[in-house]
Protein backbone atom coordinates (compact mmCIF):
# COMPACT_ATOMS: atom_id res chain seq x y z
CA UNK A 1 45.17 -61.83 71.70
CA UNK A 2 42.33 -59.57 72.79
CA UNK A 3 39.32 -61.85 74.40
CA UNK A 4 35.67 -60.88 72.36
CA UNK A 5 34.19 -58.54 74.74
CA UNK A 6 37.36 -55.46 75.42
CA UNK A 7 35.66 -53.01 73.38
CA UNK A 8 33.59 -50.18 73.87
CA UNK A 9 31.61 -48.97 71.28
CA UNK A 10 31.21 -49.90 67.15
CA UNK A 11 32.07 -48.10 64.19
CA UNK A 12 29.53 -48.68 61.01
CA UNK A 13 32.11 -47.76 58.62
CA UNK A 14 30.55 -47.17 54.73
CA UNK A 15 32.96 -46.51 51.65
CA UNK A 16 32.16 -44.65 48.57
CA UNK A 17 33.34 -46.93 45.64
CA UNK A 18 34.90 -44.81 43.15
CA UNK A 19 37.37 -43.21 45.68
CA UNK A 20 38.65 -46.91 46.01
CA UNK A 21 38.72 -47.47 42.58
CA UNK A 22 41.20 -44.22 42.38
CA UNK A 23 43.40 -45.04 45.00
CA UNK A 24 43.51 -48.34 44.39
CA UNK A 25 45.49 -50.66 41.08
CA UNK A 26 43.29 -53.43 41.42
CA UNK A 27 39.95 -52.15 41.42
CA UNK A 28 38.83 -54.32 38.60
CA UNK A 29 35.14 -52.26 37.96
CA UNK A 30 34.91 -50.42 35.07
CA UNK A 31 32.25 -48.26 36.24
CA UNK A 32 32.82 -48.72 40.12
CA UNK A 33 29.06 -48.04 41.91
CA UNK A 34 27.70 -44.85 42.70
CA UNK A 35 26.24 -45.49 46.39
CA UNK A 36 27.98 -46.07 50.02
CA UNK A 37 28.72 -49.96 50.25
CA UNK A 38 29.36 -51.38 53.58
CA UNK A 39 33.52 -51.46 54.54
CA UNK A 40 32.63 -53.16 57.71
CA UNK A 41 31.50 -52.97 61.41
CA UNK A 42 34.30 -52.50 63.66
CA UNK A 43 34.34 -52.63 67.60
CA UNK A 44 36.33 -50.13 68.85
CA UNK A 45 37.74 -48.58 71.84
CA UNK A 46 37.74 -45.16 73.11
CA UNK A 47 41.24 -45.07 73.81
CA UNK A 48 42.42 -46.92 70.38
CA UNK A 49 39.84 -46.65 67.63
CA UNK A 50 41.83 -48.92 65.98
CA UNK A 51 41.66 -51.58 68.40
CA UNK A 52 40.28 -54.88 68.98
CA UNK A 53 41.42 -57.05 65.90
CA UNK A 54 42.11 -60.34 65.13
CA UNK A 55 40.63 -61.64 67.94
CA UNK A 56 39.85 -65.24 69.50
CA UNK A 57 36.57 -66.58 68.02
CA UNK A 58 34.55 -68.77 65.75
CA UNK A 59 36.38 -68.38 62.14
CA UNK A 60 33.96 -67.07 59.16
CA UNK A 61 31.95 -69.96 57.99
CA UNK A 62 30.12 -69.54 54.68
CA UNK A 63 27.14 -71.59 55.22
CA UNK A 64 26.15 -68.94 57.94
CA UNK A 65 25.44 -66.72 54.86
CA UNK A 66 21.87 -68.07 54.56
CA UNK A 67 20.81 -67.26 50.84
CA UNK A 68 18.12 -64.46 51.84
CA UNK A 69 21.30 -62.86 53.76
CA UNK A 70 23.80 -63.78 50.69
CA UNK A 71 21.38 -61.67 48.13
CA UNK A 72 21.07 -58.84 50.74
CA UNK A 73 24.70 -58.45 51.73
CA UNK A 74 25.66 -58.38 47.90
CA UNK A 75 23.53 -55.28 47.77
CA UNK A 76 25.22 -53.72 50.39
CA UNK A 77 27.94 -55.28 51.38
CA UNK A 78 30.19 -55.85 47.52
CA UNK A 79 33.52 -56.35 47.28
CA UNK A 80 34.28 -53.42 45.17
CA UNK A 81 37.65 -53.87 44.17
CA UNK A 82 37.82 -57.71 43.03
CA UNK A 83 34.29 -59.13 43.16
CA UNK A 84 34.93 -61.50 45.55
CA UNK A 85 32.06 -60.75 48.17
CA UNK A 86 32.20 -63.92 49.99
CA UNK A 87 36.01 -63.35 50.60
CA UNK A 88 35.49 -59.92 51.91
CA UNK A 89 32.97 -60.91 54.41
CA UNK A 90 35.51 -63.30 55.43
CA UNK A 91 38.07 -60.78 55.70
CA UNK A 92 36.01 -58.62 57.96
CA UNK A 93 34.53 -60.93 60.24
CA UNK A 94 37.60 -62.82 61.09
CA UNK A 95 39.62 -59.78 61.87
CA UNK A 96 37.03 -57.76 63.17
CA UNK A 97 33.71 -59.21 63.87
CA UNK A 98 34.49 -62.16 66.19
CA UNK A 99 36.06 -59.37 69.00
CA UNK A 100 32.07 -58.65 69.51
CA UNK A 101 30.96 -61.87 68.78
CA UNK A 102 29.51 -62.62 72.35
CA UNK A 103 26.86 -59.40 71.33
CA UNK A 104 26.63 -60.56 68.11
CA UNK A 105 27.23 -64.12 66.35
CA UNK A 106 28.16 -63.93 63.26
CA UNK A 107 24.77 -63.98 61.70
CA UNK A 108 24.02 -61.02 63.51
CA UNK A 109 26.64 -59.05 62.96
CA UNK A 110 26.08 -59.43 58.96
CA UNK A 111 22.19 -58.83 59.54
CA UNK A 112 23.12 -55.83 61.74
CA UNK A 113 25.14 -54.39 59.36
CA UNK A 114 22.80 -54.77 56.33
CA UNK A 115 19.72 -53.11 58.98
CA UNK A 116 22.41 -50.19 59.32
CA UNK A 117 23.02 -49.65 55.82
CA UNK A 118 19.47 -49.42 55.00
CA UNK A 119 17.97 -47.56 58.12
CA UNK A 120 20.67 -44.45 57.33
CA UNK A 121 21.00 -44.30 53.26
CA UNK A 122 24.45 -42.40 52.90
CA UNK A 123 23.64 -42.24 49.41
CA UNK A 124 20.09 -40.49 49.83
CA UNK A 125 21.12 -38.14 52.87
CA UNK A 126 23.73 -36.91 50.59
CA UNK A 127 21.95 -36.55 47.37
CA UNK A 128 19.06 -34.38 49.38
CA UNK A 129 21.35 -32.16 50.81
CA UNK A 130 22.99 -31.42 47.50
CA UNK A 131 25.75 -33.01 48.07
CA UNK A 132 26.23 -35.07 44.47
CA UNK A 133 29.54 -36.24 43.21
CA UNK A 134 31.54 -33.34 41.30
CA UNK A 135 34.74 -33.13 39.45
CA UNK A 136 35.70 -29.37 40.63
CA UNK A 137 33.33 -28.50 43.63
CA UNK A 138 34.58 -29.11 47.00
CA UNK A 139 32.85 -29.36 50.53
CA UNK A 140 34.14 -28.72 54.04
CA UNK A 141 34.09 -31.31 56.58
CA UNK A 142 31.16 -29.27 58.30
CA UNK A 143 29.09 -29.20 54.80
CA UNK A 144 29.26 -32.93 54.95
CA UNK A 145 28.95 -33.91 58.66
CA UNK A 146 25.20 -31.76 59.24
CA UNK A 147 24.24 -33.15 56.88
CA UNK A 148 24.63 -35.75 58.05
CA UNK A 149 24.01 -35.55 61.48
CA UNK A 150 20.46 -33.54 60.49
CA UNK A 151 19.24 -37.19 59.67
CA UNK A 152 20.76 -39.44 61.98
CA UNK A 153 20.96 -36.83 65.03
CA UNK A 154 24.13 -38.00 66.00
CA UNK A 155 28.06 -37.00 64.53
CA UNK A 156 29.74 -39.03 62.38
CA UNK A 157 33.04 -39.23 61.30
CA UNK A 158 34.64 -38.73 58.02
CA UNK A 159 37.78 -40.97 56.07
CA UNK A 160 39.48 -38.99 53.10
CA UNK A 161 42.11 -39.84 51.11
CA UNK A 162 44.61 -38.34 49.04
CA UNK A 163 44.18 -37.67 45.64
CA UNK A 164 46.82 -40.62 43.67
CA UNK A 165 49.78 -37.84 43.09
CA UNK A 166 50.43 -37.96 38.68
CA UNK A 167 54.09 -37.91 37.43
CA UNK A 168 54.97 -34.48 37.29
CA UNK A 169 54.94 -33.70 33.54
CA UNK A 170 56.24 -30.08 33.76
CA UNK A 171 58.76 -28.60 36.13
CA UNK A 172 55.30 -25.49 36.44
CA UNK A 173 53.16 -27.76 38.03
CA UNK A 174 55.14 -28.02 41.14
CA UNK A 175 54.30 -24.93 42.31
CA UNK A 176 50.24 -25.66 42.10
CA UNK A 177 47.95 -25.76 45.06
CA UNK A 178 48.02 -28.99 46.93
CA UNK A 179 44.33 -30.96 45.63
CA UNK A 180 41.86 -30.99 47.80
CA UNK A 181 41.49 -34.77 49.54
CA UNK A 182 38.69 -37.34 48.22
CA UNK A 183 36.04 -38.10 50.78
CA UNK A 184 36.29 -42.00 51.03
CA UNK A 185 34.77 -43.18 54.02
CA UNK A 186 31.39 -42.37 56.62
CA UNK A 187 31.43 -43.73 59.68
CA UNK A 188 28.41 -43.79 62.16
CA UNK A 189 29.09 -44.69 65.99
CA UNK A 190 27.16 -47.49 67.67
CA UNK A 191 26.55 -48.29 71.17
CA UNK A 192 28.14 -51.31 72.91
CA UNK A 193 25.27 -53.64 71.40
CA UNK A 194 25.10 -51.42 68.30
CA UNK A 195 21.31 -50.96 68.55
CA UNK A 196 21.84 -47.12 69.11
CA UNK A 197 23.41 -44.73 67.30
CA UNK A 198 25.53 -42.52 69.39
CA UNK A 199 28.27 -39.77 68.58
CA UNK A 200 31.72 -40.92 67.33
CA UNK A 201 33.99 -39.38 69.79
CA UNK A 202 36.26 -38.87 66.79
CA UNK A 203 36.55 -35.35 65.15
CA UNK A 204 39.43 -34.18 63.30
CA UNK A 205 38.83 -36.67 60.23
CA UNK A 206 39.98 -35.68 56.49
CA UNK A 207 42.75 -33.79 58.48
CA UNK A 208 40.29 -31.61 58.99
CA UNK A 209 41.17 -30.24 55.93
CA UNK A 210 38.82 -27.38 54.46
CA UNK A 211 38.41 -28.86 51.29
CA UNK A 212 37.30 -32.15 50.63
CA UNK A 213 35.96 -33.57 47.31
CA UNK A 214 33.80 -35.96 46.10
CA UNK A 215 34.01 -37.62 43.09
């Protein structure tokens, strides 16, 4: 089990809701929300991005979530898919938080996170570059990463995912052009403390596919 401090750098990772809610069964919103919510903050190594998880460290403990924090975090930090915020949290801290928890206790990591979401507003960076969710248009991952990057002055990183593939209702439709992928994630790179904001050494995202669409 990795010890707390074997990673180099953080990712802030921020989801867009209603991709979720089509890739996913049991996203139980009706009308999932139309802003960036927090997925989590991950430290990361260079070599792995995927890497540290489930590490030793204090478990999740709920009363940590002082109330001021509670009301902020459900802002920013919802459980999308089922509504259970406090679980989520959980989820996230246990498997990811606690491998930087000698930078940041657990409070901190949660008050970090909510700082992030509000310092960079996903949401408003994309609505003032026109970027507004679409059923036809598309983007390229350029379009969408300046940006970006115009407002935060460093390069993020971008998560797609396929469109859900339909059952195939007529033999025709085989032959039609492969859909472009929906943007799901944004990820901004943080230092080792994750007080600065630095570029995520991570490029080819979406598949670096030329179309990507947001819905």
């Amino acid at each position: 089990v990795m010890s707390s401090g074997s990673y180099d750098y953080f990712q802030f990772v921020q989801q867009w809701p209603p991709t979720n809610c089509k890739i996913r069964t049991k996203c139980s919103k009706p009308r999932p929300l139309q802003m960036f919510t927090i997925h989590g903050l991950w430290p990361s190594n260079y070599s792995n991005p995927t890497m540290p998880s489930n590490c030793n460290g204090a478990h999740f403990e709920n009363r940590k979530v002082y109330p001021q924090l509670r009301s902020k975090l459900k802002r920013s930090w919802p459980d999308v898919e089922s509504g259970n915020d406090t679980n989520f949290w959980e989820r996230e801290w246990n498997k990811h938080g606690k491998c930087s928890e000698q930078t940041l206790n657990q409070m901190q990591y949660f008050e970090r996170s909510h700082e992030m979401w509000k310092f960079h507003n996903i949401t408003e960076i994309f609505k003032n570059a026109s970027i507004v969710p679409h059923p036809t248009q598309t983007w390229t991952y350029s379009d969408i990463v300046s940006a970006i990057k115009a407002v935060t002055q460093t390069t993020p990183y971008l998560r797609c995912k396929p469109h859900p593939t339909k059952p195939k209702s007529h033999p025709s439709q085989h032959k039609s052009q492969p859909k472009p992928q929906l943007l799901h994630e944004v990820v901004l790179c943080l230092d080792y403390n994750a007080l600065i904001q630095i570029d995520c050494n991570r490029t080819a995202g979406c598949g670096n596919q030329q179309a990507i669409s947001f819905q």
